[in-house]
Protein backbone atom coordinates (compact mmCIF):
# COMPACT_ATOMS: atom_id res chain seq x y z
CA UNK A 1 163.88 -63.93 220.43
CA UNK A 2 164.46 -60.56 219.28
CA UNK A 3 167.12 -61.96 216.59
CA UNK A 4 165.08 -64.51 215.36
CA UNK A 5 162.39 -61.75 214.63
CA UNK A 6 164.73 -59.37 212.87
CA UNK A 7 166.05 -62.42 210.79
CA UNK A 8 162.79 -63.16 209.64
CA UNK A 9 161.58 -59.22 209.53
CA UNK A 10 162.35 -59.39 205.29
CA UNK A 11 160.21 -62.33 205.10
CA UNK A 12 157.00 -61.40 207.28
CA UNK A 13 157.18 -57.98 205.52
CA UNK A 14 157.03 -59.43 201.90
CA UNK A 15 154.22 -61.39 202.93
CA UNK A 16 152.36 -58.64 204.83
CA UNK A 17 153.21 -56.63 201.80
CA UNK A 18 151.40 -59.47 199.21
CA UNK A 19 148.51 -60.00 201.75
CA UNK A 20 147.53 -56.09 201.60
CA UNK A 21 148.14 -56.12 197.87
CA UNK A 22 145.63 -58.90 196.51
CA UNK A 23 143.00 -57.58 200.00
CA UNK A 24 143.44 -54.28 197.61
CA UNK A 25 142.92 -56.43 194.49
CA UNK A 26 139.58 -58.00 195.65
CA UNK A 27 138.31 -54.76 197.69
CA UNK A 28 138.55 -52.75 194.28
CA UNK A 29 136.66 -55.25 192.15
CA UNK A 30 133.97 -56.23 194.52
CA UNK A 31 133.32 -52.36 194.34
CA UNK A 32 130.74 -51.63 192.25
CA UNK A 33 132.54 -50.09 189.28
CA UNK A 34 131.57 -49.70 185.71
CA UNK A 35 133.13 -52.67 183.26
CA UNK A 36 135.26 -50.09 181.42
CA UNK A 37 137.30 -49.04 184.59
CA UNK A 38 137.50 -53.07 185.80
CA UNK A 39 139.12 -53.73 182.09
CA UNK A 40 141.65 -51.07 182.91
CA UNK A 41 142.46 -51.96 186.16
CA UNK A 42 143.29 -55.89 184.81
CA UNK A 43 145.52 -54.49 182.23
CA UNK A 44 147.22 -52.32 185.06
CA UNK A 45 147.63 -55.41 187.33
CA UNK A 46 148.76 -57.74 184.58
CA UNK A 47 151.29 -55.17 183.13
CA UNK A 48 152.76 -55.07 187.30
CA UNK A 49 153.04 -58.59 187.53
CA UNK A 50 155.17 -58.66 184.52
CA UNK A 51 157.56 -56.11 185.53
CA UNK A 52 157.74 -58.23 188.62
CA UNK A 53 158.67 -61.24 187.09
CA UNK A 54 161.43 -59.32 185.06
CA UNK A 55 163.24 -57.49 187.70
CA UNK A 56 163.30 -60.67 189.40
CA UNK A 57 164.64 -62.37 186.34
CA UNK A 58 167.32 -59.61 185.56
CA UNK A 59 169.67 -60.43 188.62
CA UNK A 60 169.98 -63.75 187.55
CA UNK A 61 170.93 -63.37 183.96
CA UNK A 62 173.47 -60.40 183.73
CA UNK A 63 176.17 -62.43 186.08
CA UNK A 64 176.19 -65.44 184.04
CA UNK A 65 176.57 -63.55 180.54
CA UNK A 66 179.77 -62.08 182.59
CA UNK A 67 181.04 -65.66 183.27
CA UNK A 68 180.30 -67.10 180.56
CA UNK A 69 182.29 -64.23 178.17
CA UNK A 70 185.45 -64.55 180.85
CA UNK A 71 185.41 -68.34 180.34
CA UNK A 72 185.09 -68.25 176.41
CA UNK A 73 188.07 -65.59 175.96
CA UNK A 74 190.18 -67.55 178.11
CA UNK A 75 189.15 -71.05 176.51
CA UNK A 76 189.23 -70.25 172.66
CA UNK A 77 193.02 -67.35 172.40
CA UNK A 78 195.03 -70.14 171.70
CA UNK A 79 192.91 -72.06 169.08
CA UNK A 80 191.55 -69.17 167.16
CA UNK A 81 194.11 -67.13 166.81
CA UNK A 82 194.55 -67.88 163.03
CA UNK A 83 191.12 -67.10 162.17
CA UNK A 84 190.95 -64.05 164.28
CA UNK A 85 193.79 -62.63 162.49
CA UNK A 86 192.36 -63.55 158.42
CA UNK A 87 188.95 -61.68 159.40
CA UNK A 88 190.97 -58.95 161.17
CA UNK A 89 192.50 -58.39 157.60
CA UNK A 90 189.95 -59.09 154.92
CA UNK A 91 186.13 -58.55 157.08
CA UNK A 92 184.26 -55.69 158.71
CA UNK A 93 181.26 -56.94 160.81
CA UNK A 94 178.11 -55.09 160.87
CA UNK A 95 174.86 -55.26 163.07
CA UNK A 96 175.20 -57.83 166.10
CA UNK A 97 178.57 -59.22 165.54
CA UNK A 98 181.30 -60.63 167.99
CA UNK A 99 184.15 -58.32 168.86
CA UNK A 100 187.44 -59.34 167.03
CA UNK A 101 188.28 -60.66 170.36
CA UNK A 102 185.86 -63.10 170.99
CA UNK A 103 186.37 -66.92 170.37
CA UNK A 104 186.05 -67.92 166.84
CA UNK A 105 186.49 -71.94 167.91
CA UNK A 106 184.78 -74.81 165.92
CA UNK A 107 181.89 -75.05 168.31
CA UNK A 108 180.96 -71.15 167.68
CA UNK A 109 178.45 -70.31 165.57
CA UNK A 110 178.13 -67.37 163.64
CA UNK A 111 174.63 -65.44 164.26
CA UNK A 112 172.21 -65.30 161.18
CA UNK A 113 171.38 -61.65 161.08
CA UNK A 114 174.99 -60.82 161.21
CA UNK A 115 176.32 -59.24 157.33
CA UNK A 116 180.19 -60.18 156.15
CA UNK A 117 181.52 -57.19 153.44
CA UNK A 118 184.49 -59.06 152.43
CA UNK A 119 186.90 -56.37 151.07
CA UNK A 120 188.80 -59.24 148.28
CA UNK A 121 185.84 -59.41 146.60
CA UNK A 122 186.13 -60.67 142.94
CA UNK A 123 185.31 -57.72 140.20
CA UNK A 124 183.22 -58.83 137.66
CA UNK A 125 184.25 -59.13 133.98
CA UNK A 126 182.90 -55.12 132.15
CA UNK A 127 180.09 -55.77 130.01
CA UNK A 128 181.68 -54.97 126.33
CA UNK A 129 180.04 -51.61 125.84
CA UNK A 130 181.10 -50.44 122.08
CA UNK A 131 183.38 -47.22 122.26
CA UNK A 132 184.52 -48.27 126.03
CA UNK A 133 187.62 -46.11 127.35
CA UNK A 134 190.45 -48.59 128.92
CA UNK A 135 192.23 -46.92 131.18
CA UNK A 136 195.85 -46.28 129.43
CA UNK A 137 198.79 -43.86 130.23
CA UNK A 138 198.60 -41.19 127.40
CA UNK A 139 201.38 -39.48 126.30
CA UNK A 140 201.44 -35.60 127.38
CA UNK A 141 202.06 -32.63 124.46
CA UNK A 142 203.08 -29.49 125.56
CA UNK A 143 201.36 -26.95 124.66
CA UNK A 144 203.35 -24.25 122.33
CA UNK A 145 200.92 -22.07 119.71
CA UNK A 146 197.91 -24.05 120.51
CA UNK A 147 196.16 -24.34 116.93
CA UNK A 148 192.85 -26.39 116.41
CA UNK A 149 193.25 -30.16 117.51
CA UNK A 150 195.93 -28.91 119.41
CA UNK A 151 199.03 -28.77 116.92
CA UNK A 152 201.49 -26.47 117.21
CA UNK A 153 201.32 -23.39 114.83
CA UNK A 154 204.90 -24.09 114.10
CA UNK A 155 203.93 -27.80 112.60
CA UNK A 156 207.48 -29.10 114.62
CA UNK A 157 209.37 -28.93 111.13
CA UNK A 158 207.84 -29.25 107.95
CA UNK A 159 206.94 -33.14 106.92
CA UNK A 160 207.94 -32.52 103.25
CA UNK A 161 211.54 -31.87 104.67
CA UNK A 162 212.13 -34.70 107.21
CA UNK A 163 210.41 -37.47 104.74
CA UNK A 164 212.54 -35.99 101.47
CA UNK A 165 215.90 -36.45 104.14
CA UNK A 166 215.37 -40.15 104.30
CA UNK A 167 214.31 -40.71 100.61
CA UNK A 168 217.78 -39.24 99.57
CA UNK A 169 219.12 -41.15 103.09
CA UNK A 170 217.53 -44.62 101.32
CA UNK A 171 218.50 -47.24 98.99
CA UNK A 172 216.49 -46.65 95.77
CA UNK A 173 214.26 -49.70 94.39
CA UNK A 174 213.57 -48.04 90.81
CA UNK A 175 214.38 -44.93 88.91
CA UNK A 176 211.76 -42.63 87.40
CA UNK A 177 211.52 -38.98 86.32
CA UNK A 178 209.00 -37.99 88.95
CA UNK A 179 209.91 -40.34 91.98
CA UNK A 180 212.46 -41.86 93.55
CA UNK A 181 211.60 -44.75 96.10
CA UNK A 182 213.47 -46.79 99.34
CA UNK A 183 212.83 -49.68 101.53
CA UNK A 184 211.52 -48.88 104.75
CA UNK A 185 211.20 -51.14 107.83
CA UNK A 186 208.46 -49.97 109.91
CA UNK A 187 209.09 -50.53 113.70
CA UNK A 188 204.89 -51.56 113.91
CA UNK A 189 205.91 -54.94 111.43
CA UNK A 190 206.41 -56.85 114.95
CA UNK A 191 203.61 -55.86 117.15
CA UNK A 192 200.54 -57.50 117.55
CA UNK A 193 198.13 -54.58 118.59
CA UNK A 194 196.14 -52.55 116.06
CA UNK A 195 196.21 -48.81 116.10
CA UNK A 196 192.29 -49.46 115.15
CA UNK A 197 190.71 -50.89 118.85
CA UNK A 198 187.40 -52.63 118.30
CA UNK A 199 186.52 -54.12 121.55
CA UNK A 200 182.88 -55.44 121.25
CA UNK A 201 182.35 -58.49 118.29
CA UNK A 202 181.35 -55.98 115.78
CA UNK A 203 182.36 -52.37 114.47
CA UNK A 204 179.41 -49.13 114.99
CA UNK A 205 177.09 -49.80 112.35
CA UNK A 206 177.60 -46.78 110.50
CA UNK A 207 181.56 -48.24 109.20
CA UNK A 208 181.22 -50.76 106.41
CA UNK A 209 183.53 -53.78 106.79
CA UNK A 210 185.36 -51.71 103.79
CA UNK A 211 185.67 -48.84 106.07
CA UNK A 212 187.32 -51.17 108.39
CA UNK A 213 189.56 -53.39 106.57
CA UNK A 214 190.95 -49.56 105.15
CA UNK A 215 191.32 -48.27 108.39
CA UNK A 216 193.48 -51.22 109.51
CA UNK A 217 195.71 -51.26 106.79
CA UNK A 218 196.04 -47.47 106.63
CA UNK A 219 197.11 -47.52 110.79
CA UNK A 220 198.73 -50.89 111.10
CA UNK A 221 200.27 -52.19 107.37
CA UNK A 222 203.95 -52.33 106.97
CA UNK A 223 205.83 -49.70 105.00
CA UNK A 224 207.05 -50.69 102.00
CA UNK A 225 208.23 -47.54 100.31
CA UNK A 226 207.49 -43.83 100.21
CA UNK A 227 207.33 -42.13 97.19
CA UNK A 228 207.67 -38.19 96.34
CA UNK A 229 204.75 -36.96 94.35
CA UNK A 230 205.81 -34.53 91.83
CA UNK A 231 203.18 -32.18 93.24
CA UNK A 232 205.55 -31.80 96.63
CA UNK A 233 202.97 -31.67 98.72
CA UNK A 234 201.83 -34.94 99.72
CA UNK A 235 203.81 -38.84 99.60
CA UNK A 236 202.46 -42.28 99.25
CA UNK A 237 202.46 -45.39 101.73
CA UNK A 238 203.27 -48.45 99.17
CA UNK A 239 202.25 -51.54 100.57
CA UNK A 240 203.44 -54.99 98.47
CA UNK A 241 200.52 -55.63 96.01
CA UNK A 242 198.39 -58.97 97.35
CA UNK A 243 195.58 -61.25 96.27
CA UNK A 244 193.80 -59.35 99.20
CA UNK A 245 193.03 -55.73 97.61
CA UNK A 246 190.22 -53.15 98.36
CA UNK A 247 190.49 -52.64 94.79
CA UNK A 248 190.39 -54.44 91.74
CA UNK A 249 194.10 -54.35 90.13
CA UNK A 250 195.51 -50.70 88.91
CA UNK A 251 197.14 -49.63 85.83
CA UNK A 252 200.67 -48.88 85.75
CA UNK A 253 201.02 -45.38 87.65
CA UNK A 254 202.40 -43.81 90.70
CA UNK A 255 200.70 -46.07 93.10
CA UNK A 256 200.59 -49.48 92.18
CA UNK A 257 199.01 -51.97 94.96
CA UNK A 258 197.04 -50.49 97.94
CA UNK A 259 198.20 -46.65 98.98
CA UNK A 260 197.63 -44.08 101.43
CA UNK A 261 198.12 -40.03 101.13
CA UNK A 262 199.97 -38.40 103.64
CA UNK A 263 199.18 -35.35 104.80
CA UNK A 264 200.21 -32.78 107.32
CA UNK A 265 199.86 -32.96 110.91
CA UNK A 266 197.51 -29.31 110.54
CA UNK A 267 195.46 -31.93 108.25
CA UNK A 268 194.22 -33.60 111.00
CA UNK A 269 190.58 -32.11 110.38
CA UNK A 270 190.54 -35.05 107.11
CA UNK A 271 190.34 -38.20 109.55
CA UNK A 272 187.60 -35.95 111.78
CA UNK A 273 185.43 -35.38 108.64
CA UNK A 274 185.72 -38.85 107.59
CA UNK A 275 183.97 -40.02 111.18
CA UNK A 276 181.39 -37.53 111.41
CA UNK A 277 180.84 -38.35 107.14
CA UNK A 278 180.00 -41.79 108.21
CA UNK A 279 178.09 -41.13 111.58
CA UNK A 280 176.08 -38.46 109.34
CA UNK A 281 175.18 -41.23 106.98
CA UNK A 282 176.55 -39.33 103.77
CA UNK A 283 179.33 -41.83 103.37
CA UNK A 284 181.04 -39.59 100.67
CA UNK A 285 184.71 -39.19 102.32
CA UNK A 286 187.79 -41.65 101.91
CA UNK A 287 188.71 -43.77 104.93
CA UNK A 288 191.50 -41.53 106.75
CA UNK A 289 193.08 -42.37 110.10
CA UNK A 290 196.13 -41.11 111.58
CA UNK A 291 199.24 -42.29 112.38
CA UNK A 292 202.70 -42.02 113.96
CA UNK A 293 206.03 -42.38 111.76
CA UNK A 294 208.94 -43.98 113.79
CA UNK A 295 211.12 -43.26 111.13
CA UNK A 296 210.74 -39.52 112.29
CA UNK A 297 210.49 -39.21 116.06
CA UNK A 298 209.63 -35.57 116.23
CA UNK A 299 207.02 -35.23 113.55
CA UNK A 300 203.68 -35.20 115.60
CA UNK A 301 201.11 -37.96 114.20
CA UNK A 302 199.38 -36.95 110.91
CA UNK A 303 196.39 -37.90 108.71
CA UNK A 304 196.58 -41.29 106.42
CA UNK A 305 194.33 -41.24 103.37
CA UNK A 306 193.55 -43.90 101.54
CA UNK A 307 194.56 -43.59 98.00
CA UNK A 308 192.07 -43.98 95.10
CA UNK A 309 193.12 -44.59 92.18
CA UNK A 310 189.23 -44.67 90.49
CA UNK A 311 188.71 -40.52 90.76
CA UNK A 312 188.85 -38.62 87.70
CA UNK A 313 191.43 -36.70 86.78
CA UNK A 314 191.08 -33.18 88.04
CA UNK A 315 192.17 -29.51 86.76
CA UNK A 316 195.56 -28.12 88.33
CA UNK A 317 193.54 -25.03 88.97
CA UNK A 318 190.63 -26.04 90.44
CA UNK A 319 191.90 -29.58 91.13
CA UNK A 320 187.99 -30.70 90.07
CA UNK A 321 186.26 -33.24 87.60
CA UNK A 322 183.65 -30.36 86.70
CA UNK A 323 183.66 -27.14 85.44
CA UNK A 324 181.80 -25.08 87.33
CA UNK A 325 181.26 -21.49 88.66
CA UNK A 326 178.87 -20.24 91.42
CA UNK A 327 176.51 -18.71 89.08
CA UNK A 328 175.76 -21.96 87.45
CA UNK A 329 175.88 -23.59 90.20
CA UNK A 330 172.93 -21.76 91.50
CA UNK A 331 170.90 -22.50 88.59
CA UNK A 332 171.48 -26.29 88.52
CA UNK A 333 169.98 -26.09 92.37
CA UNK A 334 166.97 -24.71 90.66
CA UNK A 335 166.95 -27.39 87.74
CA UNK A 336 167.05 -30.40 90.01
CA UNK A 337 169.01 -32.47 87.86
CA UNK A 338 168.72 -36.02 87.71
CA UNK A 339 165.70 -35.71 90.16
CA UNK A 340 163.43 -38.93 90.57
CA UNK A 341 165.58 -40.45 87.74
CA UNK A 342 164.42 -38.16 85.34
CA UNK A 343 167.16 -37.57 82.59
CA UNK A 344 167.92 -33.34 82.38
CA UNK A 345 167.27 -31.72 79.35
CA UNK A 346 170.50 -30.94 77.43
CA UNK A 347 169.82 -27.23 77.11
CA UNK A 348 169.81 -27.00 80.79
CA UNK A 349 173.67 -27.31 81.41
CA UNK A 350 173.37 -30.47 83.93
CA UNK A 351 176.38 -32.10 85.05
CA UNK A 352 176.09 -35.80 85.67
CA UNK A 353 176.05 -35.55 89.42
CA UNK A 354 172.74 -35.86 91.12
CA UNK A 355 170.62 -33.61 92.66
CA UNK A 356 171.03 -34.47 96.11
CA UNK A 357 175.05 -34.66 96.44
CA UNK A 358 174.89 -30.81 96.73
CA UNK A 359 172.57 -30.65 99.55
CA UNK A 360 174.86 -33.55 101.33
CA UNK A 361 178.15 -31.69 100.55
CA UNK A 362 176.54 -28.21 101.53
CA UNK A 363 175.94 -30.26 105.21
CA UNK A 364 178.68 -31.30 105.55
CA UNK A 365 180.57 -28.29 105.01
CA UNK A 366 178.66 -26.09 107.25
CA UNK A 367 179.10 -28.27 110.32
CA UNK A 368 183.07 -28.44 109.57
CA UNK A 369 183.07 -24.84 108.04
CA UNK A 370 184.73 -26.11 104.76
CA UNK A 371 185.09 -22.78 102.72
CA UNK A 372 187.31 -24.24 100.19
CA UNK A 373 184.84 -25.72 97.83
CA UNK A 374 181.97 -23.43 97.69
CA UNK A 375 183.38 -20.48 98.66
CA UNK A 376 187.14 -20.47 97.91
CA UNK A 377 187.14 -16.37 98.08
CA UNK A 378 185.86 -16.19 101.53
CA UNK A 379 182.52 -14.31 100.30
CA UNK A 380 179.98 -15.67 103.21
CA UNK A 381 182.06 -14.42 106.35
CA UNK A 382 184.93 -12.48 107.54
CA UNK A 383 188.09 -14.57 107.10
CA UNK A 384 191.03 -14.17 109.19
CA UNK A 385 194.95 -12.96 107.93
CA UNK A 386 195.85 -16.60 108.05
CA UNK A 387 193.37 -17.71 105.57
CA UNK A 388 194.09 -18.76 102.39
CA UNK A 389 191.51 -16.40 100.32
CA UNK A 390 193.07 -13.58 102.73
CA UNK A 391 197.14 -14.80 101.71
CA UNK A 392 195.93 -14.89 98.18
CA UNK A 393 193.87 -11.74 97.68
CA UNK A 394 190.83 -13.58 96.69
CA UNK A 395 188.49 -11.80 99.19
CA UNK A 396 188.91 -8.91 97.31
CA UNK A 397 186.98 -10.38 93.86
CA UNK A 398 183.80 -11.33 96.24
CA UNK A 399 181.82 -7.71 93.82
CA UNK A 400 180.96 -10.49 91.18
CA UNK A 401 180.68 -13.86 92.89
CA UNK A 402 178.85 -15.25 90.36
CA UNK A 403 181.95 -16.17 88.32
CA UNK A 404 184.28 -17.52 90.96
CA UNK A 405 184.85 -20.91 90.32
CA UNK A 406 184.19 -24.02 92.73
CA UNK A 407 186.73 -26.39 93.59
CA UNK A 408 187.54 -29.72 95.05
CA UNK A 409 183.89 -31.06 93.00
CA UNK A 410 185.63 -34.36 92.56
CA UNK A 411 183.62 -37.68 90.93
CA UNK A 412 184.49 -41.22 90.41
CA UNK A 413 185.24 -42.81 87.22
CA UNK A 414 182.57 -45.69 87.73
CA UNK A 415 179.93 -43.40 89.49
CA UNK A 416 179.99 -40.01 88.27
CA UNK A 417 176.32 -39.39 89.71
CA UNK A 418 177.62 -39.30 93.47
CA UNK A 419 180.64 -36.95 94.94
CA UNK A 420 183.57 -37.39 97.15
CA UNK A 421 184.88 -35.10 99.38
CA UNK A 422 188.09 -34.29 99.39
CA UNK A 423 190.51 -31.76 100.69
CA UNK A 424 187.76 -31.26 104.20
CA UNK A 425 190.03 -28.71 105.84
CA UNK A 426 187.36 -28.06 108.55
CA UNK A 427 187.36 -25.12 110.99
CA UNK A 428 186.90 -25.50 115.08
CA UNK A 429 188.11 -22.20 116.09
CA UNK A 430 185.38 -19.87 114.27
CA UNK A 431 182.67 -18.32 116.52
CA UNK A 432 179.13 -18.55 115.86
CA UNK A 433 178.38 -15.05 114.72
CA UNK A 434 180.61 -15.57 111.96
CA UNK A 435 179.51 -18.81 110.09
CA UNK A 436 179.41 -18.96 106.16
CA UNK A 437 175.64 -19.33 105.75
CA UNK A 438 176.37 -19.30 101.83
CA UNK A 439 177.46 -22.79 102.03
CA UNK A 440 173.47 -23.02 102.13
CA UNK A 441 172.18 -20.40 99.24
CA UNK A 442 169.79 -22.38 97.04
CA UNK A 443 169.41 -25.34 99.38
CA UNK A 444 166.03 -26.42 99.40
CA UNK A 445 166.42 -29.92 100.68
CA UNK A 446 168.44 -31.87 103.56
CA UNK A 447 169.54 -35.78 103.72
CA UNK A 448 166.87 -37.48 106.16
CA UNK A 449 169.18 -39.50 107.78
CA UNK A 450 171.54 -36.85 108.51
CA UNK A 451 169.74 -34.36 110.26
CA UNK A 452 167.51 -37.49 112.67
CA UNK A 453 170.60 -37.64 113.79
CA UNK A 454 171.36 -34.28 114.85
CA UNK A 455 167.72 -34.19 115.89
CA UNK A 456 168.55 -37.62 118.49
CA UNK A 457 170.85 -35.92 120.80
CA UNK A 458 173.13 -38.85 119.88
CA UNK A 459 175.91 -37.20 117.49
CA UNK A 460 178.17 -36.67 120.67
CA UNK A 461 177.49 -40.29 121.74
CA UNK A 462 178.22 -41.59 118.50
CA UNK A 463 181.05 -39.52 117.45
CA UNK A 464 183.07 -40.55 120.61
CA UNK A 465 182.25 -44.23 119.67
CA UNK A 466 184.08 -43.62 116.38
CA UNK A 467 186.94 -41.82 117.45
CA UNK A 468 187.71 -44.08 119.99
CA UNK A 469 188.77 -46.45 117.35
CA UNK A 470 191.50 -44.51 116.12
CA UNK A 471 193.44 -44.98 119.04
CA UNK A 472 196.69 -42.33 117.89
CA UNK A 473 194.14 -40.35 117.11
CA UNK A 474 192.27 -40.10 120.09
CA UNK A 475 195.67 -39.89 122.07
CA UNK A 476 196.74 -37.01 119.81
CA UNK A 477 193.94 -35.27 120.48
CA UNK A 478 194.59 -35.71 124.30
CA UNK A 479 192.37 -38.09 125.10
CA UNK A 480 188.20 -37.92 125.70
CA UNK A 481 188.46 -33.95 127.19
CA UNK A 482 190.67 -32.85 123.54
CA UNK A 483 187.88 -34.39 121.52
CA UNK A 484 184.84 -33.47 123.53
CA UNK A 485 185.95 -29.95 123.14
CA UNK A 486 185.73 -30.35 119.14
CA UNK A 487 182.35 -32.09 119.62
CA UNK A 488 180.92 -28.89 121.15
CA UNK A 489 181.33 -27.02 118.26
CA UNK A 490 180.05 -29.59 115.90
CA UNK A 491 177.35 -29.37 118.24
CA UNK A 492 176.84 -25.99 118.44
CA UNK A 493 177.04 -25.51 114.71
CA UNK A 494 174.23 -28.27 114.51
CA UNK A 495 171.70 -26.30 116.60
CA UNK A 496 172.41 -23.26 114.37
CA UNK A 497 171.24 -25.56 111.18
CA UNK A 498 168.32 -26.91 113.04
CA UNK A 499 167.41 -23.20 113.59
CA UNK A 500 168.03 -22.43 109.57
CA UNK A 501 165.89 -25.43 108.47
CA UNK A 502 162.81 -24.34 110.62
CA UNK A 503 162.96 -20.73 109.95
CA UNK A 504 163.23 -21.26 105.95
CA UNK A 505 161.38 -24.19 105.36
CA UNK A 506 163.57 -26.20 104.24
CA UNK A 507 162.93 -30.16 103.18
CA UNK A 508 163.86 -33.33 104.81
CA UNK A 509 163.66 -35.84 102.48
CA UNK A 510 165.54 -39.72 102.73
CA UNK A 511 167.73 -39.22 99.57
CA UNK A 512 168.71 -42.76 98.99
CA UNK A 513 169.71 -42.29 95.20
């Protein structure tokens, strides 16, 4: 007796236990209690019976997830080992995923709210973004008398030198007076790859498909011959006259066919002035690129300009079409020749250019700090020993400016109303407080399309979009950093104008003659 009552002691307590519980229940709502208080009091008793009914539930489920995970990893490490081992390598699991040693059989399936990063995921193709930098080994210079665009003072022998050596080293084609010409096999004849990389389906809008077709031929054509010009100074690129010309045909004279000017590698300024000419909209330069000789290993890349044979002749001198000192060229600012089409009075001294090329070239020269036309004596700023004006004593005539004569005021034979710059020996390296502001005396008006652009916070943008398409350029100038570094001052120099045209008033007109 006494056992049978302590074996069933758990179950008449339980039930004692119930009976007192719901005699609770029905003794506390009988009670006369106000309806709030009874609602609260069902939510208390509901909310009990539910924990209830999960602690109960709670012993029951925990041991079979146990079994069930011990029977699944010993079932499935035989047949799933392959898989097991791919998603080891190639997937992380995130959120509620299976550990990498769970069962991966055919009859598992993979919970929906569990994310797959696969790390062999397929790029996707660049969109072709105009002026895009690949990602290429560049060559490294070392630096030795860092000059601007990063050429050594000592130029790494003179050009003149190494290309006379293998003129007299050649086989002569012809005889002449003046020049004497070779054969030349360039090493580029059997590559495929342009020098000029254009990597979108068209070119920036501001080249011309001129500009373009020059540029390639300048960088890529196959040398024919070089020829000494009896100047000594500067040689010629002959390529073998085609049906294909950017010319019509030439008379008989030192370049016949196609041609490009070589210059030195301290030249290097002509092929920046002929991008920021044609991202300024003046479009007054000749197409210039730069390029590598590999019939001279250590001369250091150097500017390519493209020969025309349409410019006028020019004075030895002044190596210009015109005529003209500074005093006069003050008072043909104030004449306006050629304004609105109106035809200039003879008495008034007019040349045939237009109006507007001198505000364009005056620009243009004060961004790149091009003394040599203007201001040949070095009048408008404090020059340096190395400067030429300095070299030559010309500073030292700036008492009576008015007759110092301009050079480099060059015109074309067909179009004498528009200029072309030549000889843009720009400056990088001279600080703000010392610009030559009389590149500007008796400027009254600017080139629209010129300064909007400087205005647009663009001319960075679009300046590396150009020069990315020179691509020894761009290398010689070490890459993105080398040329940023020039943009900065162009940049600079820009804000400095900006300033100058809102203090004094100055004009902005289209100036589409």
């Amino acid at each position: 007796m006494p056992e049978e009552m302590t074996s069933n002691r758990p179950g008449t307590l339980r039930g004692s236990f119930i009976l007192v519980f719901f005699s609770w229940i029905f003794r506390a709502w009988g009670g006369r209690r106000p309806k709030s208080k009874r609602n609260l009091l069902l939510v208390c008793i509901a909310c009990l019976l539910y924990g209830i009914f999960v602690v109960s539930q709670a012993g029951h489920f925990f041991p079979q997830h146990k079994d069930a995970r011990r029977a699944d990893q010993t079932d499935g490490d035989g047949a799933s080992e392959q898989q097991r081992n791919f998603l080891e390598q190639n997937t992380f699991y995130v959120e509620n995923s299976q550990p990498l040693g769970g069962s991966l059989n055919s009859s598992t399936t993979l919970q929906p709210n569990v994310v797959y990063i696969t790390l062999r995921s397929k790029r996707s193709k660049p969109a072709n973004i105009r002026g895009t930098v690949r990602p290429k080994k560049r060559r490294k210079f070392g630096v030795v008398g860092q000059h601007e665009f990063g050429y050594s003072m000592q130029d790494n022998g003179r050009l003149e030198d190494k290309l006379e050596r293998y003129i007299h080293k050649g086989t002569p084609t012809h005889n002449s007076r003046d020049t004497e010409a070779f054969i030349l096999k360039d090493a580029r004849e059997d590559s495929q790859q342009s020098n000029i990389r254009i990597y979108s389906d068209h070119a920036p809008p501001w080249f011309s498909a001129e500009d373009i077709r020059a540029m390639r031929f300048l960088a890529d054509s196959r040398i024919q011959k070089i020829t000494q010009l009896p100047s000594n100074q500067a040689y010629l690129i002959y390529e073998t006259p085609s049906k294909k010309k950017l010319a019509p045909s030439l008379p008989a004279s030192a370049c016949q066919g196609i041609c490009g000017l070589v210059r030195r590698p301290l030249d290097m300024s002509e092929v920046f002035a002929f991008h920021l000419d044609r991202v300024l909209g003046l479009n007054r330069t000749l197409p210039s690129v730069s390029r590598k000789f590999e019939f001279a290993q250590d001369v250091l890349p150097c500017p390519v300009i493209l020969w025309d044979s349409f410019l006028f002749p020019t004075d030895n001198i002044t190596q210009s079409s015109i005529k003209l000192k500074w005093g006069s060229y003050q008072k043909i600012l104030t004449h306006k020749c050629w304004w609105n089409g109106k035809v200039p009075k003879t008495d008034l001294g007019c040349p045939e250019v237009h109006h507007h090329e001198w505000s364009k070239m005056a620009l243009f020269d004060f961004l790149l700090q091009v003394y040599n036309r203007l201001d040949k004596h070095c009048c408008g700023f404090r020059p340096r020993k190395e400067d030429e004006c300095v070299q030559q004593g010309l500073h030292l005539k700036c008492d009576n400016p008015s007759n110092i004569e301009l050079t480099h005021i060059v015109q074309r034979k067909h179009d004498p109303r528009h200029l072309v710059f030549i000889n843009n020996k720009g400056y990088f390296d001279r600080s703000e407080d010392n610009l030559d502001f009389k590149l500007l005396e008796g400027i009254k008006e600017f080139p629209e399309p010129a300064v909007s652009v400087l205005k647009s916070y663009r001319l960075r943008e679009k300046l590396l979009q150009s020069f990315f398409l020179d691509k020894v350029f761009w290398e010689s100038q070490r890459g993105r950093q080398g040329i940023e570094k020039l943009i900065d001052v162009i940049e600079r120099r820009a804000k400095i104008l900006l300033t100058y045209i809102n203090a004094y008033g100055i004009k902005v007109i289209p100036m589409n003659d």
